[in-house]
C-alpha atoms as a PDB file:
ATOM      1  CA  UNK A   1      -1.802  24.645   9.132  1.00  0.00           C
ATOM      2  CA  UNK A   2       1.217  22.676   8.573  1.00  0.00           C
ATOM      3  CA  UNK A   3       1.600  23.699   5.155  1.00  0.00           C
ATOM      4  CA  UNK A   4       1.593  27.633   6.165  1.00  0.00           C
ATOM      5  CA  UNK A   5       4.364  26.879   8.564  1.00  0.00           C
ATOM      6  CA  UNK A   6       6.419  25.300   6.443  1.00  0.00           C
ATOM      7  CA  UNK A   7       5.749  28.014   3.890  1.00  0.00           C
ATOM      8  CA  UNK A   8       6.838  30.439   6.878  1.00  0.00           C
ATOM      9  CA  UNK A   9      10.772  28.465   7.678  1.00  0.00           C
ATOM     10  CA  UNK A  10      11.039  28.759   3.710  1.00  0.00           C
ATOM     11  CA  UNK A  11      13.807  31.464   3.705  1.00  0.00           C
ATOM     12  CA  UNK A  12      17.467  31.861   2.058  1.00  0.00           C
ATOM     13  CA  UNK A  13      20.108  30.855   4.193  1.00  0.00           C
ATOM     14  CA  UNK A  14      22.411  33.653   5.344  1.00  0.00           C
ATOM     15  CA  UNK A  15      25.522  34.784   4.702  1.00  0.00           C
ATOM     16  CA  UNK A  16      26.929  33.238   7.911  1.00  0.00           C
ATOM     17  CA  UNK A  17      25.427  30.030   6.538  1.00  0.00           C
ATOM     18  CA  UNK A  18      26.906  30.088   3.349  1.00  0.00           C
ATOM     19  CA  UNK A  19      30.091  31.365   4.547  1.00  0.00           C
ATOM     20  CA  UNK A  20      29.941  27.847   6.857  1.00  0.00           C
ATOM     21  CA  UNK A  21      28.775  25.142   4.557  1.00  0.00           C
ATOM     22  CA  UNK A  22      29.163  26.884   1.187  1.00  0.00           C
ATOM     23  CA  UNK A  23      26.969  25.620  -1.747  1.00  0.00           C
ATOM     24  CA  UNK A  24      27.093  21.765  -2.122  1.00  0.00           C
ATOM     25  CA  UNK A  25      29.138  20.872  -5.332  1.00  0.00           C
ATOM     26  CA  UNK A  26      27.253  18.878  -8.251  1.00  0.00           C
ATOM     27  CA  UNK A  27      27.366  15.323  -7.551  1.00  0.00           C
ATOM     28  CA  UNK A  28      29.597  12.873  -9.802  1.00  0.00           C
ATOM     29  CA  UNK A  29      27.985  12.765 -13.261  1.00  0.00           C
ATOM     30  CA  UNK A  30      25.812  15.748 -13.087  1.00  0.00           C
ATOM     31  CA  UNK A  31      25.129  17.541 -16.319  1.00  0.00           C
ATOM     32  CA  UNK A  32      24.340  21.054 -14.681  1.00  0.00           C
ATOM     33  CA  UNK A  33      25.619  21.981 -10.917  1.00  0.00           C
ATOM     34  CA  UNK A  34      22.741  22.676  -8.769  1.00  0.00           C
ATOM     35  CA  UNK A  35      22.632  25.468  -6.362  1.00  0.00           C
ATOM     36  CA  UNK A  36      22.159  23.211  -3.316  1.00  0.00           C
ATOM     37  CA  UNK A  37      21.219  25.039   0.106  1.00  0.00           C
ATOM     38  CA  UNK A  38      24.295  24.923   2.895  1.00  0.00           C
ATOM     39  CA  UNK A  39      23.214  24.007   6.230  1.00  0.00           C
ATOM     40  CA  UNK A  40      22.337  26.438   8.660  1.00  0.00           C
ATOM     41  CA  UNK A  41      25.268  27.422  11.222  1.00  0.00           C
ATOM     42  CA  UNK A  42      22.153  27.459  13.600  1.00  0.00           C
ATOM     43  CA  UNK A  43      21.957  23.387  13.418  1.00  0.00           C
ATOM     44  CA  UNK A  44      25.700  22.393  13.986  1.00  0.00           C
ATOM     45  CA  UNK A  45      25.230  25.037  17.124  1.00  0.00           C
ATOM     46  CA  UNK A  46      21.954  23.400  18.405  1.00  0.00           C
ATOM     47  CA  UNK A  47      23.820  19.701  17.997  1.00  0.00           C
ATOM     48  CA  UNK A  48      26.624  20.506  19.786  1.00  0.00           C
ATOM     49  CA  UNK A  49      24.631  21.121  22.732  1.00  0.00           C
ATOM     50  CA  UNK A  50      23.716  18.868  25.761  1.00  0.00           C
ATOM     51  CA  UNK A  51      21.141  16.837  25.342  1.00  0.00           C
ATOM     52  CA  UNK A  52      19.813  18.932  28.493  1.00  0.00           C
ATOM     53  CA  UNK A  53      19.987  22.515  27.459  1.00  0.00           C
ATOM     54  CA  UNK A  54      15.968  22.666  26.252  1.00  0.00           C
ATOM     55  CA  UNK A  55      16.057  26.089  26.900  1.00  0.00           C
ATOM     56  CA  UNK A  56      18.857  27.123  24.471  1.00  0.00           C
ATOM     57  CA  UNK A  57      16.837  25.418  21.706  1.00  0.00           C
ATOM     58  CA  UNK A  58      13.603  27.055  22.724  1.00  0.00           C
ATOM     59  CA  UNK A  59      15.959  30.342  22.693  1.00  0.00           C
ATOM     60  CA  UNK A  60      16.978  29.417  18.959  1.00  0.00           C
ATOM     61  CA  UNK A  61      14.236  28.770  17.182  1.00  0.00           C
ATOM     62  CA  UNK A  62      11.530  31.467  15.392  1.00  0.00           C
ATOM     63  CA  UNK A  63       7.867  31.486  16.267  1.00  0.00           C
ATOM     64  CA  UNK A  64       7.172  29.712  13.276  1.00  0.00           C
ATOM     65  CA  UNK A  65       9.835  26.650  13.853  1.00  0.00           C
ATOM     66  CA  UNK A  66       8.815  26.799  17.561  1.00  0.00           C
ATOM     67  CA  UNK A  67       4.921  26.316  16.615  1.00  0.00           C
ATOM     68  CA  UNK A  68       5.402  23.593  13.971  1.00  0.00           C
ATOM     69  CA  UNK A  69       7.085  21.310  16.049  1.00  0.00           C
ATOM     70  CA  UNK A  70       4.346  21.586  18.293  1.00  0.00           C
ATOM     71  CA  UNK A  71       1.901  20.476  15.844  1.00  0.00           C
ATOM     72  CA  UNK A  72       4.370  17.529  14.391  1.00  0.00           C
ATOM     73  CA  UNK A  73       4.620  16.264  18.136  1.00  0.00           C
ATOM     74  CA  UNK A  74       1.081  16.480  18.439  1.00  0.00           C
ATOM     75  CA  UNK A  75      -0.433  15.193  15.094  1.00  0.00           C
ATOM     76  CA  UNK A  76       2.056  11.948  15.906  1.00  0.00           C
ATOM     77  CA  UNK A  77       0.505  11.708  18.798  1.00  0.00           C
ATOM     78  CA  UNK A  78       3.646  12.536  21.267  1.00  0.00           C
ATOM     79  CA  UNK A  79       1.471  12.937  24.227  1.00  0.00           C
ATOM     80  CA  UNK A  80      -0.140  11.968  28.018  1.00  0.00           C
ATOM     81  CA  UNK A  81      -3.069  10.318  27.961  1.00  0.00           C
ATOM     82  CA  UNK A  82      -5.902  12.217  26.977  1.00  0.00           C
ATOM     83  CA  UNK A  83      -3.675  15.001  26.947  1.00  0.00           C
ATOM     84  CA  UNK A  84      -2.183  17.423  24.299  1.00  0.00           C
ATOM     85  CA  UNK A  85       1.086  18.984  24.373  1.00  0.00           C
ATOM     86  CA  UNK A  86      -0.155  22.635  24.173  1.00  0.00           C
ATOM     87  CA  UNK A  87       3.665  24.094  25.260  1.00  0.00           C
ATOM     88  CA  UNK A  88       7.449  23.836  22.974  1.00  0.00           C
ATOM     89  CA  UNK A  89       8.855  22.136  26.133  1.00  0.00           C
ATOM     90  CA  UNK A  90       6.409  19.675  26.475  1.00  0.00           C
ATOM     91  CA  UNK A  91       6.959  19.023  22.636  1.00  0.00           C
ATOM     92  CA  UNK A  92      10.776  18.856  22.654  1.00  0.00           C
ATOM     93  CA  UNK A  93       9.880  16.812  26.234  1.00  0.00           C
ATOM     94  CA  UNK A  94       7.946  14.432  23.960  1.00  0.00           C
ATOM     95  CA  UNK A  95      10.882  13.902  21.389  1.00  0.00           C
ATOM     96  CA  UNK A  96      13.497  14.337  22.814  1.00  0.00           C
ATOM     97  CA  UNK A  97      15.652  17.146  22.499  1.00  0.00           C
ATOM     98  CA  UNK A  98      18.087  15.218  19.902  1.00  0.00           C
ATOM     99  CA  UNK A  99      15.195  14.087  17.733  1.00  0.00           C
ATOM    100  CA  UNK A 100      13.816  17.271  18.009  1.00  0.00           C
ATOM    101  CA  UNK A 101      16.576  18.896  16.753  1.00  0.00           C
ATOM    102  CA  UNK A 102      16.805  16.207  14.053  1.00  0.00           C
ATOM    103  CA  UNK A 103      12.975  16.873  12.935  1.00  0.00           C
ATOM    104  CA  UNK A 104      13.840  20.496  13.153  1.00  0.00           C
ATOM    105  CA  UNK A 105      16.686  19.750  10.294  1.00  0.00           C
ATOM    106  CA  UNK A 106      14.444  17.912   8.269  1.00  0.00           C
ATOM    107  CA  UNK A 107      11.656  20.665   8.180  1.00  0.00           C
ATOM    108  CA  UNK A 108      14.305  23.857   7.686  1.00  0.00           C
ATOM    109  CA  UNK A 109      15.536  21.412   4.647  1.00  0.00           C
ATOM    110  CA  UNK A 110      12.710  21.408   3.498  1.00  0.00           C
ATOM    111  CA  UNK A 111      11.797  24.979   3.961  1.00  0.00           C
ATOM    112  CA  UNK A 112      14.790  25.884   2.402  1.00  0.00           C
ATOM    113  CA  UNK A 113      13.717  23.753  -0.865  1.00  0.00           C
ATOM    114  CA  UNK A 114      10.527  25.574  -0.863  1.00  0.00           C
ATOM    115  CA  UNK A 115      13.018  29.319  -0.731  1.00  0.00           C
ATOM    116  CA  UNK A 116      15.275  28.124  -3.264  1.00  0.00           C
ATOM    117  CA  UNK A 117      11.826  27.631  -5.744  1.00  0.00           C
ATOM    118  CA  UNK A 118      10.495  30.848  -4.251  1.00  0.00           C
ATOM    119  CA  UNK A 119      14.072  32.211  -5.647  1.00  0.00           C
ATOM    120  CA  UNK A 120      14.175  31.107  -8.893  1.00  0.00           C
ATOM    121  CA  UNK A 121      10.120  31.045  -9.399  1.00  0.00           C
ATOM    122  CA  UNK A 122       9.549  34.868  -8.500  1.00  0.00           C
ATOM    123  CA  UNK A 123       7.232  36.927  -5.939  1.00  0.00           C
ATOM    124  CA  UNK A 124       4.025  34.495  -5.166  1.00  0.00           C
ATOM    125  CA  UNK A 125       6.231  31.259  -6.474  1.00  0.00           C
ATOM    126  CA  UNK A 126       6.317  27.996  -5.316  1.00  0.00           C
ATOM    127  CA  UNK A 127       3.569  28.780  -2.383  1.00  0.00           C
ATOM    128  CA  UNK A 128       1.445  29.221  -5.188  1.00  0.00           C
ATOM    129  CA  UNK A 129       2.500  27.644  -8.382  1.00  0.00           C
ATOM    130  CA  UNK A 130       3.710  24.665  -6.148  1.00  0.00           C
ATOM    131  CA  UNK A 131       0.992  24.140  -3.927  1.00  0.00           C
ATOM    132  CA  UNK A 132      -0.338  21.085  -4.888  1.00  0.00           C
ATOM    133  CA  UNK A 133       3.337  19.601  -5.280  1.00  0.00           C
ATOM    134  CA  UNK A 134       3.540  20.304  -1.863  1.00  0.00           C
ATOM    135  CA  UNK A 135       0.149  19.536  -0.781  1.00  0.00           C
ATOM    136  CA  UNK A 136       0.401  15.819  -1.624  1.00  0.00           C
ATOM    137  CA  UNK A 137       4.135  15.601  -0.377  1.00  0.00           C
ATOM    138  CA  UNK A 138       2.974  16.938   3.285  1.00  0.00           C
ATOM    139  CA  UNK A 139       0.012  13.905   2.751  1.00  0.00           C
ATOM    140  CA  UNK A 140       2.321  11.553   2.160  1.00  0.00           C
ATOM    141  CA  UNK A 141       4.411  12.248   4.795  1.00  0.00           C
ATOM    142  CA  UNK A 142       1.328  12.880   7.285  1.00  0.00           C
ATOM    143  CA  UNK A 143       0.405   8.740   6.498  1.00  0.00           C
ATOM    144  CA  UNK A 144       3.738   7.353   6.555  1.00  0.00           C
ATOM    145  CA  UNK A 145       3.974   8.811   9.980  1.00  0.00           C
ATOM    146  CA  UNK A 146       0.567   7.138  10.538  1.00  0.00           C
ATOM    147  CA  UNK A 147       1.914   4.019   9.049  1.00  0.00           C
ATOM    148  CA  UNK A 148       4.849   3.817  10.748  1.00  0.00           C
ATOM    149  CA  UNK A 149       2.687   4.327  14.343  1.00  0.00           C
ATOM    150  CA  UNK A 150       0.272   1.971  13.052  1.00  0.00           C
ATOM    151  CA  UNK A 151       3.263  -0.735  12.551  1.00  0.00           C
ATOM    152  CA  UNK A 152       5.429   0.096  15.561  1.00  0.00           C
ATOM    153  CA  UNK A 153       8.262  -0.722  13.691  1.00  0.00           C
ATOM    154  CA  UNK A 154       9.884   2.739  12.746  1.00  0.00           C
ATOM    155  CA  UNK A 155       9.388   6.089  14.844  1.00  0.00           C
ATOM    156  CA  UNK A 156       7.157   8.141  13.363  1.00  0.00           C
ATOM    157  CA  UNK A 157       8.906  11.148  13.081  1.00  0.00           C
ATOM    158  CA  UNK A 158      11.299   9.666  10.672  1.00  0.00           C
ATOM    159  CA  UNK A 159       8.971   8.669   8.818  1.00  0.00           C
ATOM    160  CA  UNK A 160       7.469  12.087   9.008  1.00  0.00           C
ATOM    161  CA  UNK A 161      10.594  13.155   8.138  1.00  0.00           C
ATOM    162  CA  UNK A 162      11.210  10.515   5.029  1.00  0.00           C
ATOM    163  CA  UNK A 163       7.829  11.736   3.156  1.00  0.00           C
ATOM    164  CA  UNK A 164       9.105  15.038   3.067  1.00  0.00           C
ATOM    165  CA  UNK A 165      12.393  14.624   1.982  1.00  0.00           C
ATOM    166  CA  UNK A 166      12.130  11.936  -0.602  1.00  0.00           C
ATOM    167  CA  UNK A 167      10.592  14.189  -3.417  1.00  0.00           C
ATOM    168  CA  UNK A 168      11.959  17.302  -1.767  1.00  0.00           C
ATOM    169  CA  UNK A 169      14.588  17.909  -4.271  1.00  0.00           C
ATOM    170  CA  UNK A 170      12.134  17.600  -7.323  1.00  0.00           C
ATOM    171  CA  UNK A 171      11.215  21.437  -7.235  1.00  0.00           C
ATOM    172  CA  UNK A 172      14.947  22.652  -7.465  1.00  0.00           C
ATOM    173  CA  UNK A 173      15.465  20.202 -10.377  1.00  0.00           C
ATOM    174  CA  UNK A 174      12.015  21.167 -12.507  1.00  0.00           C
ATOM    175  CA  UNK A 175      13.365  24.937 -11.971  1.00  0.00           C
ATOM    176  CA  UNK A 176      17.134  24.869 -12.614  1.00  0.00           C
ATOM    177  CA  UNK A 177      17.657  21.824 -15.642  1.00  0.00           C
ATOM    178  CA  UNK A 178      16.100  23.417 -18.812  1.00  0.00           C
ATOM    179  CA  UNK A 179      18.315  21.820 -20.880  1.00  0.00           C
ATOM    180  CA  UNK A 180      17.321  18.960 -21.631  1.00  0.00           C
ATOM    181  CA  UNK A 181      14.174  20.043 -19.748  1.00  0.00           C
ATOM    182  CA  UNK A 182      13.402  18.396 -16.230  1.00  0.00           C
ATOM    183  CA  UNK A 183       9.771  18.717 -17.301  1.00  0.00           C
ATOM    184  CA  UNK A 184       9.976  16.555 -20.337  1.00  0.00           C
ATOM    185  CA  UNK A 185      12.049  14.475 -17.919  1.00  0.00           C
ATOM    186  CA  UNK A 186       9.188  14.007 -15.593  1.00  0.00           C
ATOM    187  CA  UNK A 187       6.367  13.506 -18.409  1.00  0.00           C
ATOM    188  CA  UNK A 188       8.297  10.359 -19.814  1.00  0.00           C
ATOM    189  CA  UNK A 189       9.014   9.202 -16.357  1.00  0.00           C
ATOM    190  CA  UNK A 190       5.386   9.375 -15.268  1.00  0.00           C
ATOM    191  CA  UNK A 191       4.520   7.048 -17.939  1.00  0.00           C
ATOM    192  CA  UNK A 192       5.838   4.227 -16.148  1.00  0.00           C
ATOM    193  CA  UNK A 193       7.834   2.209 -19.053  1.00  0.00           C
ATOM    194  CA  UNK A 194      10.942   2.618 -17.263  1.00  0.00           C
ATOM    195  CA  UNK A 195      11.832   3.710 -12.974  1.00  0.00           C
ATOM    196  CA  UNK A 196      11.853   7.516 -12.955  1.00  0.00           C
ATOM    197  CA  UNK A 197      15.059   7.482 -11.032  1.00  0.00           C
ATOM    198  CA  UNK A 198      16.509   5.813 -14.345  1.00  0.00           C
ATOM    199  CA  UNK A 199      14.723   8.103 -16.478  1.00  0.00           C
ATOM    200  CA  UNK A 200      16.329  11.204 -14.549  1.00  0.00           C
ATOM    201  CA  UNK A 201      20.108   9.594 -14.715  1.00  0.00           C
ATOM    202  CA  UNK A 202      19.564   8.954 -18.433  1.00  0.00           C
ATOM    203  CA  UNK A 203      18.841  12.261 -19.247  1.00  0.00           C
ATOM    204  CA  UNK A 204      20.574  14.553 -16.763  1.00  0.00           C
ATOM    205  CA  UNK A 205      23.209  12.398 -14.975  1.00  0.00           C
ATOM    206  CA  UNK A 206      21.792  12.245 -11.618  1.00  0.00           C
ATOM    207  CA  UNK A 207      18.259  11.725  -9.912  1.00  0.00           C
ATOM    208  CA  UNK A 208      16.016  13.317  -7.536  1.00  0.00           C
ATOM    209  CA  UNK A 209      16.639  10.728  -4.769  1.00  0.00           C
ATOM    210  CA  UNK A 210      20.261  10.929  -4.726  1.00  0.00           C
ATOM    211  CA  UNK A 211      20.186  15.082  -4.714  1.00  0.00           C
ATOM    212  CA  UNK A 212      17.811  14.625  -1.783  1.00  0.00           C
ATOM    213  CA  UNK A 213      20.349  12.345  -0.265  1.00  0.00           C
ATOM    214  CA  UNK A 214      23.610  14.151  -0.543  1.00  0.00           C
ATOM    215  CA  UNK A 215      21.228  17.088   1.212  1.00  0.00           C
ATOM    216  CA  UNK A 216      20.542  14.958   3.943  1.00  0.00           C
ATOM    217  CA  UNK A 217      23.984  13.831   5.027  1.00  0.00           C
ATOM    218  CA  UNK A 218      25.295  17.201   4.210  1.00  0.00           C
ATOM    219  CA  UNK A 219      22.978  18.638   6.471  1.00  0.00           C
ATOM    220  CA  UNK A 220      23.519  15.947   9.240  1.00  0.00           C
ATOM    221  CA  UNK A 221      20.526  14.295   9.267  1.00  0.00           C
ATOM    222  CA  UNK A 222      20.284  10.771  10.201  1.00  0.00           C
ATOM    223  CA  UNK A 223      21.661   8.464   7.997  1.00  0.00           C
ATOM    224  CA  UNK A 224      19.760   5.862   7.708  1.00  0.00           C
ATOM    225  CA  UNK A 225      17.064   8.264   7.038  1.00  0.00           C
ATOM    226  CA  UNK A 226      19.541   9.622   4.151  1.00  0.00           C
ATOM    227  CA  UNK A 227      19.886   6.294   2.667  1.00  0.00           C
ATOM    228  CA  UNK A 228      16.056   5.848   2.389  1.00  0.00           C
ATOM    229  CA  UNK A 229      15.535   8.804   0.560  1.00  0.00           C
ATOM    230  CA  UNK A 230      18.020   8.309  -1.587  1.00  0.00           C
ATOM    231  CA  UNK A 231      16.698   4.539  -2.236  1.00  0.00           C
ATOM    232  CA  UNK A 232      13.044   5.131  -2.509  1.00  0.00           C
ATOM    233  CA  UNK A 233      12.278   4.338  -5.591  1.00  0.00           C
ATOM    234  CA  UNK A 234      14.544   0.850  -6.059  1.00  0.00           C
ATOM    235  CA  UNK A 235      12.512  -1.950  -5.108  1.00  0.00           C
ATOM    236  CA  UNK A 236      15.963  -4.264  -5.023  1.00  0.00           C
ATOM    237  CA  UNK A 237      16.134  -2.180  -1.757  1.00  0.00           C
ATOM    238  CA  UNK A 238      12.936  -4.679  -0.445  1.00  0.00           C
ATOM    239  CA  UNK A 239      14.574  -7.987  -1.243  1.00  0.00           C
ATOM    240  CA  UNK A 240      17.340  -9.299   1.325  1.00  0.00           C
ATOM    241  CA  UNK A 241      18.991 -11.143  -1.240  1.00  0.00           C
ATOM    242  CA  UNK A 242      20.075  -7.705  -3.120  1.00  0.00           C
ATOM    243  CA  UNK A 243      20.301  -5.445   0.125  1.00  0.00           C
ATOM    244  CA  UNK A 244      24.027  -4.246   1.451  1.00  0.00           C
ATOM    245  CA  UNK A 245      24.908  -6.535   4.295  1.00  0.00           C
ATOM    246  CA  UNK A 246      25.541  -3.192   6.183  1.00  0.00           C
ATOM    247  CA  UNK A 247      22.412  -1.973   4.739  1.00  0.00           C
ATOM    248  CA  UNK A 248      20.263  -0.466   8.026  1.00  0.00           C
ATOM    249  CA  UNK A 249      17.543  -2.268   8.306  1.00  0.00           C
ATOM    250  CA  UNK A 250      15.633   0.862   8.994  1.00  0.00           C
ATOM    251  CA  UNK A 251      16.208   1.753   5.001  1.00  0.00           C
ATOM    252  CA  UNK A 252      14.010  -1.476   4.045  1.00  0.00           C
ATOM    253  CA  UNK A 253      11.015  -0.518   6.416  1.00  0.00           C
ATOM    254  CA  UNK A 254      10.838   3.123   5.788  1.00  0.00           C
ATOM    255  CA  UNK A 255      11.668   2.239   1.571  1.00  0.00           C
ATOM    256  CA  UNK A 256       8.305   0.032   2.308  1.00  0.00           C
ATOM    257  CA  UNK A 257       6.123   1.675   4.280  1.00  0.00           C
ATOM    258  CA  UNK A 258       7.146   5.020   1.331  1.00  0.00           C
ATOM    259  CA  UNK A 259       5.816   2.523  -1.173  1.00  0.00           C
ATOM    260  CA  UNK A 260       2.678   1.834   1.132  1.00  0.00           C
ATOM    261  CA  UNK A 261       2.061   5.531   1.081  1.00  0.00           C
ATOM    262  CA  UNK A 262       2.696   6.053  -2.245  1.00  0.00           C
ATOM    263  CA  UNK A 263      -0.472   3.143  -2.859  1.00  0.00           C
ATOM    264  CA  UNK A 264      -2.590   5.207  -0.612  1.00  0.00           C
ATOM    265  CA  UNK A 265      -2.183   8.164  -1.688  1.00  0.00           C
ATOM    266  CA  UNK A 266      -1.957   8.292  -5.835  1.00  0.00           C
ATOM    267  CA  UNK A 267      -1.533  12.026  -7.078  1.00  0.00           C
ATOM    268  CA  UNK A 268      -3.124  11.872 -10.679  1.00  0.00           C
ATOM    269  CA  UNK A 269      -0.289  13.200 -12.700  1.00  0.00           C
ATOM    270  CA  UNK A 270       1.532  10.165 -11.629  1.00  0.00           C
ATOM    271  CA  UNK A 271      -0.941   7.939 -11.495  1.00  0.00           C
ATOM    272  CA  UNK A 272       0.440   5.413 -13.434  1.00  0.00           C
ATOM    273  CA  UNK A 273       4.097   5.253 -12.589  1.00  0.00           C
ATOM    274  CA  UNK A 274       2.764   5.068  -9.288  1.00  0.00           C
ATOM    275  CA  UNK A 275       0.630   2.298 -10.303  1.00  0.00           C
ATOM    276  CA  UNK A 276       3.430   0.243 -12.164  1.00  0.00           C
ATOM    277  CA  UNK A 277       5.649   0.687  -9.228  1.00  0.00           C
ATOM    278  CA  UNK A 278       3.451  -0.787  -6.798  1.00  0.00           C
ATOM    279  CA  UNK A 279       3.173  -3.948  -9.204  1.00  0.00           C
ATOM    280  CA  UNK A 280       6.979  -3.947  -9.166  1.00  0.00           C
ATOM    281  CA  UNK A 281       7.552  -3.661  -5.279  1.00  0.00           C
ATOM    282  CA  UNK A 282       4.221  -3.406  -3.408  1.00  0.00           C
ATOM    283  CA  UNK A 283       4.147  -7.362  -2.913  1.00  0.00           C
ATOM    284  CA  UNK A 284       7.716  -7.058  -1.577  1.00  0.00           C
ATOM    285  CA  UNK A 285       6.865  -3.790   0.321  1.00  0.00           C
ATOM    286  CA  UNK A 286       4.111  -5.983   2.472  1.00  0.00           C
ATOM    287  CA  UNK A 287       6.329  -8.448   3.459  1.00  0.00           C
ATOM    288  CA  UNK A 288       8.514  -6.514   4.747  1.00  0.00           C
ATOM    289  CA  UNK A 289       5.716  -4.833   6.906  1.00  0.00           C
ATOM    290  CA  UNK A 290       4.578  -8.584   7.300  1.00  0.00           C
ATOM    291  CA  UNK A 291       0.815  -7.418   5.974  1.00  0.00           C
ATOM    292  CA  UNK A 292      -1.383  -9.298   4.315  1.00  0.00           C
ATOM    293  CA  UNK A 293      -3.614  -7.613   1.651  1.00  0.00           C
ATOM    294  CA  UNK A 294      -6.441  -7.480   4.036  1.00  0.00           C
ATOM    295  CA  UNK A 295      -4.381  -5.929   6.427  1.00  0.00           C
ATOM    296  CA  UNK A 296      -3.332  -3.560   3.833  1.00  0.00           C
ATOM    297  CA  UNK A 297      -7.134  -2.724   2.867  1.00  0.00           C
ATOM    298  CA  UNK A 298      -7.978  -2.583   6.509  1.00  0.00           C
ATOM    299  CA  UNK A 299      -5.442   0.121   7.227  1.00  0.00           C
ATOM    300  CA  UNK A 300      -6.803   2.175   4.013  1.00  0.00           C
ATOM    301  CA  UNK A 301      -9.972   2.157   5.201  1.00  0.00           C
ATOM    302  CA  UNK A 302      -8.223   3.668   8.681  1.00  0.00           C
ATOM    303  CA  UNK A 303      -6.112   6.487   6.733  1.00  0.00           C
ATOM    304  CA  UNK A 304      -9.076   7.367   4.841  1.00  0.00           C
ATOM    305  CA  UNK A 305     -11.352   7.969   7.785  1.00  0.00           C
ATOM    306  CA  UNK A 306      -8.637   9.703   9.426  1.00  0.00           C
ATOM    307  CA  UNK A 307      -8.160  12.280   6.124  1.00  0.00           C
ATOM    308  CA  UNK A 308     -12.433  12.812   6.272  1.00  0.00           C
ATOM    309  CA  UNK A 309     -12.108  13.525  10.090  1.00  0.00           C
ATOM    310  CA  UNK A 310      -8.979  15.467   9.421  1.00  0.00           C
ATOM    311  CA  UNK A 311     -10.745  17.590   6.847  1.00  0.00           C
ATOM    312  CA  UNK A 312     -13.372  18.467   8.884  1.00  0.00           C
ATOM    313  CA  UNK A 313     -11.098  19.439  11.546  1.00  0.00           C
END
């Protein structure tokens, strides 16, 4: 269900957007500009509104935007007792009407990643061709938002927000560097023998994590949220001794509980990168979360009964 609404926000930005933000330049280094997505005039509007107007938001937003942050607030369990939020107010009520505008930036991002694909990938694109890309990044995301509930350290939609993001800009780079080709790119780094983020820089001058960041602050998202994505993959990030004194502490958890996620749920074509980066960070990761490796165990015993019920659901 999520996946079909996200599929449904996937859409161009306008001319009025464009006109606004205008096409993000390459970053520093790049080999090939990429035609980065401006932000929609629609979210600078929505922010610079009180904190009280709920009903110009509600006014804003399609049916599909409107409907899928009613699911997010109620699969992260943003609810009464016993209760469901069956009603957008009662959903933006459960966020927050800030945060809800800030989840509402992450998923157009992301919908917008999904159009640019759609774009460049023709009729039936990345909704098809794509799916299971975007299959395992809406799992991710789904457990680090159970993760970070489980933990109580981090809200969860951030972390909802982080799982989607991190790999978001992955798409746009497999479809616009051919030469040398992204694909090849992503082959070697899936072997493991060196951090994919390296593997990208080497070979096109820029990587996945920082395209995803520069998209978050350029879109205003939150920035520590920005600065985990574009650190997810650097395991330095996990030791204090190598972290930024100004470095959010935020970044650490969410860079952890991202590598937790990543454990739990392995997508076979990058099996073992995935593998090799847990050996380089996962000890790290749990510290940070202060788990054990029972505790870990216990908690992947919880996510998987939660996917079985969720399938049957």
């Amino acid at each position: 269900m999520t996946e079909t609404l996200l599929c449904a926000i996937a859409r161009p930005a306008s001319a009025a957007d464009e006109a606004a933000g205008g096409l993000l330049p390459a970053a520093a280094g790049s080999v090939q500009a990429l035609a980065l997505p401006a932000a929609p005039v629609l979210l600078s509007q929505l922010r610079s509104e009180s904190p009280a107007a709920l009903s110009r938001l509600a006014a804003a937003l399609d049916a599909p935007s409107c409907a899928l942050l009613m699911q997010c607030a109620i699969s992260l369990g943003l609810g009464p007792p016993g209760g469901r939020r069956s009603t957008f107010e009662a959903a933006v009520d459960a966020f927050g009407v800030r945060r809800a505008v800030d989840l509402f930036g992450t998923l157009a991002l992301v919908g917008q990643m999904r159009a640019l694909a759609l774009q460049r990938d023709g009729a039936g694109g990345p909704c098809a061709s794509w799916a299971g890309f975007w299959a395992h990044s809406l799992n991710r995301a789904r457990v680090l938002a159970w993760l970070a509930r489980r933990h109580g350290g981090e809200s969860a939609d951030l972390a909802l927000g982080f799982g989607l993001l991190c790999d978001s800009a992955v798409a746009l780079m497999m479809l616009e560097l051919q030469s040398p080709s992204y694909r090849v790119t992503l082959a070697e780094a899936n072997l493991g023998h060196r951090p994919v983020t390296e593997v990208e820089r080497s070979r096109h001058g820029i990587d996945h994590a920082e395209v995803a960041e520069r998209l978050a602050l350029h879109w205003g998202l939150d920035a520590g949220l920005a600065c985990a994505v574009g650190r997810h993959h650097d395991a330095r990030v996990l030791t204090p001794e190598t972290s930024a004194p100004e470095q959010p502490s935020r970044v650490r958890l969410l860079v952890a509980l991202g590598l937790v996620a990543d454990r739990m749920t392995v997508r076979p074509a990058a099996r073992h990168r995935q593998h090799v980066e847990w050996q380089r960070g996962g000890a790290m990761a749990l510290h940070v979360l202060g788990l054990s490796l029972q505790d870990y165990d216990d908690w992947l015993d919880e996510v998987s009964v939660q996917a079985t019920l969720g399938g049957r659901g």
